[in-house]
C-alpha atoms as a PDB file:
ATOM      1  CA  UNK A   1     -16.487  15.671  -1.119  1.00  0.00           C
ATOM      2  CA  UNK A   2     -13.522  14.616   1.228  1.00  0.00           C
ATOM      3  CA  UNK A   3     -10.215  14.198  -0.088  1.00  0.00           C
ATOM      4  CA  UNK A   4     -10.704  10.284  -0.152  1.00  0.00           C
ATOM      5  CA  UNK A   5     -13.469   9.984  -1.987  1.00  0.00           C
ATOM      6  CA  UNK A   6     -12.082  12.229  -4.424  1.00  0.00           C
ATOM      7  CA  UNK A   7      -8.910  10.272  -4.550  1.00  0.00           C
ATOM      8  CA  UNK A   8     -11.506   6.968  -5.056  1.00  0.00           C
ATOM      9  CA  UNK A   9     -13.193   8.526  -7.869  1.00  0.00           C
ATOM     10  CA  UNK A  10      -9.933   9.532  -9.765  1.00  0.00           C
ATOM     11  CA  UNK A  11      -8.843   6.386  -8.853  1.00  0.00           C
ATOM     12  CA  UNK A  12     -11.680   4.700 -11.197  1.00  0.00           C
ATOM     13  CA  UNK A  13     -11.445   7.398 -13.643  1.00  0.00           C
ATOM     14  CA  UNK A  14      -7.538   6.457 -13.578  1.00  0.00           C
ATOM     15  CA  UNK A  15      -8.745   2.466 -14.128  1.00  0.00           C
ATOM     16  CA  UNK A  16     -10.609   3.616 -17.199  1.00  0.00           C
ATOM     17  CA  UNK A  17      -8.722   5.418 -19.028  1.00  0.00           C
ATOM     18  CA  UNK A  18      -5.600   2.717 -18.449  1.00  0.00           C
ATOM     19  CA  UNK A  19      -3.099   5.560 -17.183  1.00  0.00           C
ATOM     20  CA  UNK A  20      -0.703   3.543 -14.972  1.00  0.00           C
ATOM     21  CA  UNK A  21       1.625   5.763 -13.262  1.00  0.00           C
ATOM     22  CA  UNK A  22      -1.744   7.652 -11.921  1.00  0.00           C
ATOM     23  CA  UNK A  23      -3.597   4.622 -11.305  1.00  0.00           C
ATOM     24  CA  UNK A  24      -0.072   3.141  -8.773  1.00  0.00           C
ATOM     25  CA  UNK A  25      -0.006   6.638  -7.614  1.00  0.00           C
ATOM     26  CA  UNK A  26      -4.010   7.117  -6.640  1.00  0.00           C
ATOM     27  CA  UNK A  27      -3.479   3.676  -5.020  1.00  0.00           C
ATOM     28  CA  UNK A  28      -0.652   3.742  -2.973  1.00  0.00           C
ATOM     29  CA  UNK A  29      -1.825   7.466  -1.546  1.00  0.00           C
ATOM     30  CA  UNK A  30      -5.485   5.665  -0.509  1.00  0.00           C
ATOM     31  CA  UNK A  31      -3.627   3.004   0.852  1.00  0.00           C
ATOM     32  CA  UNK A  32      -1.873   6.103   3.453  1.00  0.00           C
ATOM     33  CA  UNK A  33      -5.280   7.188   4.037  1.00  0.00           C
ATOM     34  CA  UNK A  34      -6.352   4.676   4.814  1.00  0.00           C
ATOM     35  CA  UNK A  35      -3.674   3.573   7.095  1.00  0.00           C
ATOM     36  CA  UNK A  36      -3.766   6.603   8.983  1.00  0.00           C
ATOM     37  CA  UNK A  37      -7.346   6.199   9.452  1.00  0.00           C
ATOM     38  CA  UNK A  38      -7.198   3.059  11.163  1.00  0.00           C
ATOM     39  CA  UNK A  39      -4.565   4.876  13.344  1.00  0.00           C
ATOM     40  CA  UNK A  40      -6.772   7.299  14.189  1.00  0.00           C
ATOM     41  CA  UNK A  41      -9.717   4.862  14.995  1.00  0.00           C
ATOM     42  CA  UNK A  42      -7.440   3.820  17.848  1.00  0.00           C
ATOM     43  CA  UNK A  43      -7.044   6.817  19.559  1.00  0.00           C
ATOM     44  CA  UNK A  44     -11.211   7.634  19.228  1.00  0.00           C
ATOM     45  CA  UNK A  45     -10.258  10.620  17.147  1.00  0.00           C
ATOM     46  CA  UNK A  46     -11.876  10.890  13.433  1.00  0.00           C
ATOM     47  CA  UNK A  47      -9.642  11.826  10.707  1.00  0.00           C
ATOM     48  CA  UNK A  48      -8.603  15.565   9.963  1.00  0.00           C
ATOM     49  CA  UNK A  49      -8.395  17.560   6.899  1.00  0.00           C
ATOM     50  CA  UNK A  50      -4.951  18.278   8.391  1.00  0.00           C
ATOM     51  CA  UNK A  51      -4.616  14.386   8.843  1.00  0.00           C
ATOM     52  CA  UNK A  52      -4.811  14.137   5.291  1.00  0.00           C
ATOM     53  CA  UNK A  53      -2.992  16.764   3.950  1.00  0.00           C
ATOM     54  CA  UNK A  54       0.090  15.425   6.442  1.00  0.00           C
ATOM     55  CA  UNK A  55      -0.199  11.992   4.883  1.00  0.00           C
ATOM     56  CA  UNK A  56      -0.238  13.190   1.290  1.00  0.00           C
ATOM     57  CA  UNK A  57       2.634  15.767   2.347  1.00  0.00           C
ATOM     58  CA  UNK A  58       4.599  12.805   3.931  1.00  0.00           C
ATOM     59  CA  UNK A  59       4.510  10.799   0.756  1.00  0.00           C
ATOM     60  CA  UNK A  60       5.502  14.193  -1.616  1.00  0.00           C
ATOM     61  CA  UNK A  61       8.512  14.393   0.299  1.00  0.00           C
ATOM     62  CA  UNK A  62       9.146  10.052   0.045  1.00  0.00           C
ATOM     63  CA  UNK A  63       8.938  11.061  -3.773  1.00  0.00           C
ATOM     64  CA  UNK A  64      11.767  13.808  -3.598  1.00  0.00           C
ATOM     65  CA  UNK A  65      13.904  12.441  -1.368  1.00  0.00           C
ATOM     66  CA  UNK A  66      13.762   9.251  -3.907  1.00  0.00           C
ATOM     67  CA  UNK A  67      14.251  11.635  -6.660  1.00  0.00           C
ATOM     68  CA  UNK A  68      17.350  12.805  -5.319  1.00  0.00           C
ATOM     69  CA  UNK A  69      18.826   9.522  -4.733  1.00  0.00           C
ATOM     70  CA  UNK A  70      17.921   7.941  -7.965  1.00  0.00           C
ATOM     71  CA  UNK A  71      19.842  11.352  -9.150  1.00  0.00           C
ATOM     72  CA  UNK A  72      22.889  11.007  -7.346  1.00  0.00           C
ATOM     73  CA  UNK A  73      22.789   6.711  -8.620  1.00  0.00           C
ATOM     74  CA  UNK A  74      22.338   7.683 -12.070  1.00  0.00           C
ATOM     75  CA  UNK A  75      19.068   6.624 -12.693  1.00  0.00           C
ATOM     76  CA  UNK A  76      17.064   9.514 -14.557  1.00  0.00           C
ATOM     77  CA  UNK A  77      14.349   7.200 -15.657  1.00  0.00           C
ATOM     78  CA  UNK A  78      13.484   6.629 -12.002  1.00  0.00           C
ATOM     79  CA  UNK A  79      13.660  10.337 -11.127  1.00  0.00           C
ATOM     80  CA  UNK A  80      11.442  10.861 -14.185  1.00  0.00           C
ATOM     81  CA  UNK A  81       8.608   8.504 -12.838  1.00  0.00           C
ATOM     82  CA  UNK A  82       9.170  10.029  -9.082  1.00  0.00           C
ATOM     83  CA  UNK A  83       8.001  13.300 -10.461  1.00  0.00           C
ATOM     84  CA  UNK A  84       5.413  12.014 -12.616  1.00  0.00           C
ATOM     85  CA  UNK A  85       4.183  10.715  -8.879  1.00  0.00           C
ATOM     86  CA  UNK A  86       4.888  13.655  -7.462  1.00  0.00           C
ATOM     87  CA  UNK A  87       3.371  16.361  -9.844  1.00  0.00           C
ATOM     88  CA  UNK A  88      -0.086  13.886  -9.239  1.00  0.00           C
ATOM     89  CA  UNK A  89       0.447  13.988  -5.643  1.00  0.00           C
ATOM     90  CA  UNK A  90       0.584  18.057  -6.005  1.00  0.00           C
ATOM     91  CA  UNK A  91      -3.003  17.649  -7.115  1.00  0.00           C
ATOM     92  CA  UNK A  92      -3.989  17.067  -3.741  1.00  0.00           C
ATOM     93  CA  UNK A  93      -2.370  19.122  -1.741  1.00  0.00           C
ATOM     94  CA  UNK A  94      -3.060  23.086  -0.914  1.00  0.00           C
ATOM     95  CA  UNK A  95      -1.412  25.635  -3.133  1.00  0.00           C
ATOM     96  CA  UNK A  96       2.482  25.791  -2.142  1.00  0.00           C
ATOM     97  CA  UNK A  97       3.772  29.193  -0.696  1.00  0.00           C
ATOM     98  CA  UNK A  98       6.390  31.169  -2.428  1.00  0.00           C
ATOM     99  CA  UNK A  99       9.693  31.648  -0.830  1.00  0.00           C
ATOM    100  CA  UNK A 100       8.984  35.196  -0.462  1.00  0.00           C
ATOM    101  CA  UNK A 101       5.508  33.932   1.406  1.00  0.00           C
ATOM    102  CA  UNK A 102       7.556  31.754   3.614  1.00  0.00           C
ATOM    103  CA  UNK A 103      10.306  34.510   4.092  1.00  0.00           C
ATOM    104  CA  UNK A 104       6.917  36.953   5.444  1.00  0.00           C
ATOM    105  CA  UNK A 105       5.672  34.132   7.874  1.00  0.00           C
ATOM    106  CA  UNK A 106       9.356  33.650   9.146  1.00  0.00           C
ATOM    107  CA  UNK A 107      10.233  37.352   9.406  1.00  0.00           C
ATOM    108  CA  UNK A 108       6.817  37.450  11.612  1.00  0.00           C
ATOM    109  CA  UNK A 109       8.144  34.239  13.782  1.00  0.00           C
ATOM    110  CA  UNK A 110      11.234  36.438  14.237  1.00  0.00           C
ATOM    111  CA  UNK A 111      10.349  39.245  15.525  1.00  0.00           C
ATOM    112  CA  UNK A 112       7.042  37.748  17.162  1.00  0.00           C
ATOM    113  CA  UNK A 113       9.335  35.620  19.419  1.00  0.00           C
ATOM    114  CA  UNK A 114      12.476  38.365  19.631  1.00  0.00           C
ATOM    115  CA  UNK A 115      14.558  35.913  18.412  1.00  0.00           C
ATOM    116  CA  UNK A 116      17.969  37.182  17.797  1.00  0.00           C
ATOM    117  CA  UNK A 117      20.827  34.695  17.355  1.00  0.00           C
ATOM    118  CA  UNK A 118      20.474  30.655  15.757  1.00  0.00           C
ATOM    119  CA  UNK A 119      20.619  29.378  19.074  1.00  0.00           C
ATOM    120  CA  UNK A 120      16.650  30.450  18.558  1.00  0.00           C
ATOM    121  CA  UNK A 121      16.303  28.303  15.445  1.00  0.00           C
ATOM    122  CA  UNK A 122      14.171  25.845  17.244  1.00  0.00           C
ATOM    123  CA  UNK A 123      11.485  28.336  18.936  1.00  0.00           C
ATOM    124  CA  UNK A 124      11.369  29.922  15.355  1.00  0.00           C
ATOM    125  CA  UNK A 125      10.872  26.551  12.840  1.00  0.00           C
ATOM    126  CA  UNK A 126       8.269  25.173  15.359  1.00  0.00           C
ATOM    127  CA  UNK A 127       6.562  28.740  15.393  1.00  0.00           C
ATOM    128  CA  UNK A 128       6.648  28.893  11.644  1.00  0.00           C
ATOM    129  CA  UNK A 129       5.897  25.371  11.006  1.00  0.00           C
ATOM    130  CA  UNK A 130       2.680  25.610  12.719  1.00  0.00           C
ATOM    131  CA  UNK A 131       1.891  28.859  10.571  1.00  0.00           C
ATOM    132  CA  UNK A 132       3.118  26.861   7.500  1.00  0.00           C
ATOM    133  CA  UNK A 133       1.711  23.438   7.843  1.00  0.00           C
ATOM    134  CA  UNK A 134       1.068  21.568   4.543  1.00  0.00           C
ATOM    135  CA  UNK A 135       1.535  25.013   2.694  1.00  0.00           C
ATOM    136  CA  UNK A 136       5.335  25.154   2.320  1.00  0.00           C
ATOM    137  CA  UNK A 137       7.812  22.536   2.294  1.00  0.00           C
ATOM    138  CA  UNK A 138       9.714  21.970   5.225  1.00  0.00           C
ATOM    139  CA  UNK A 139      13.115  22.017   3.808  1.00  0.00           C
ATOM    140  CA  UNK A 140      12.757  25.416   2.303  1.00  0.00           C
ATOM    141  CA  UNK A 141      11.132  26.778   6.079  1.00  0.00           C
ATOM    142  CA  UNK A 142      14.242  25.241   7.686  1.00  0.00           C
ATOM    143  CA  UNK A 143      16.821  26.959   5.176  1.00  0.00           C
ATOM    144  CA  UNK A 144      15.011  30.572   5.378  1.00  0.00           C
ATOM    145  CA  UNK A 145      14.812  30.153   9.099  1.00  0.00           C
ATOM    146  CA  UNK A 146      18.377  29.494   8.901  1.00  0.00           C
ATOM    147  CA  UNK A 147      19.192  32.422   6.501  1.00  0.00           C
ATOM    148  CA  UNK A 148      17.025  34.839   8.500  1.00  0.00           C
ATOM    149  CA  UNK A 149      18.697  34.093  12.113  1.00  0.00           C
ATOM    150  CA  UNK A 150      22.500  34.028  10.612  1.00  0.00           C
ATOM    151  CA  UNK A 151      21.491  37.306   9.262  1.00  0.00           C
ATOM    152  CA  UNK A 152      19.816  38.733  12.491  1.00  0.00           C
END
């Protein structure tokens, strides 16, 4: 069963049991989908796994970016129903790395590409985001990668 189907079926489980948040949630992330699939149809290409897990990673990081400025306007009850939407995105997606995972994959960027001073920083994110994709969050790659090549 694909991703979107699954979402579907939740969806309808979500319908019966009269559990809002997941229900807005479910809907809004088959909405993406389903946006990006018409995308793709344009280009002649058929949708990925990858496709999808971008999609659902694009709209975790909506959700904490929101979270963090419904934080800074002092508005927990809004940051509370982000990560409600957020923790049911995390359904979905692939098992997020540790930082000491991450740290591995960017110590192997490193030294893979010789890359010795932060003018590098760019040859070494785009090397470890490749390795990383959907698996870690981006912001935590970019601050290890900066870390690492301050460090070097």
């Amino acid at each position: 069963m694909g991703l979107k189907e699954k979402i579907s079926d939740d969806l309808k489980s979500a319908m019966k049991s009269g559990d809002k948040i997941r229900l807005e949630t479910l809907r809004t992330l088959r909405a993406a989908l389903m946006e990006k699939e018409i995308e793709k149809r344009g280009t002649g290409k058929p949708m990925s796994p990858e496709d999808e897990i971008a999609v659902l990673s694009s709209s975790a990081k909506k959700r904490r970016e929101s979270m963090e400025q419904f934080e800074k306007g002092g508005r927990p009850e809004l940051v509370e129903q982000e990560g409600k939407e957020l923790a049911i995105i995390h359904e979905y997606l692939p098992k997020q790395m540790s930082s000491d995972e991450v740290m591995k994959v960017v110590e192997n960027a490193v030294v893979t590409l010789g890359a010795l001073t932060e003018s590098d920083f760019g040859r070494v994110m785009s090397f470890a985001m490749k390795e990383l994709k959907g698996k870690a969050d981006g912001k935590l790659i970019q601050d290890i990668v900066k870390k690492r090549l301050a460090g070097a």
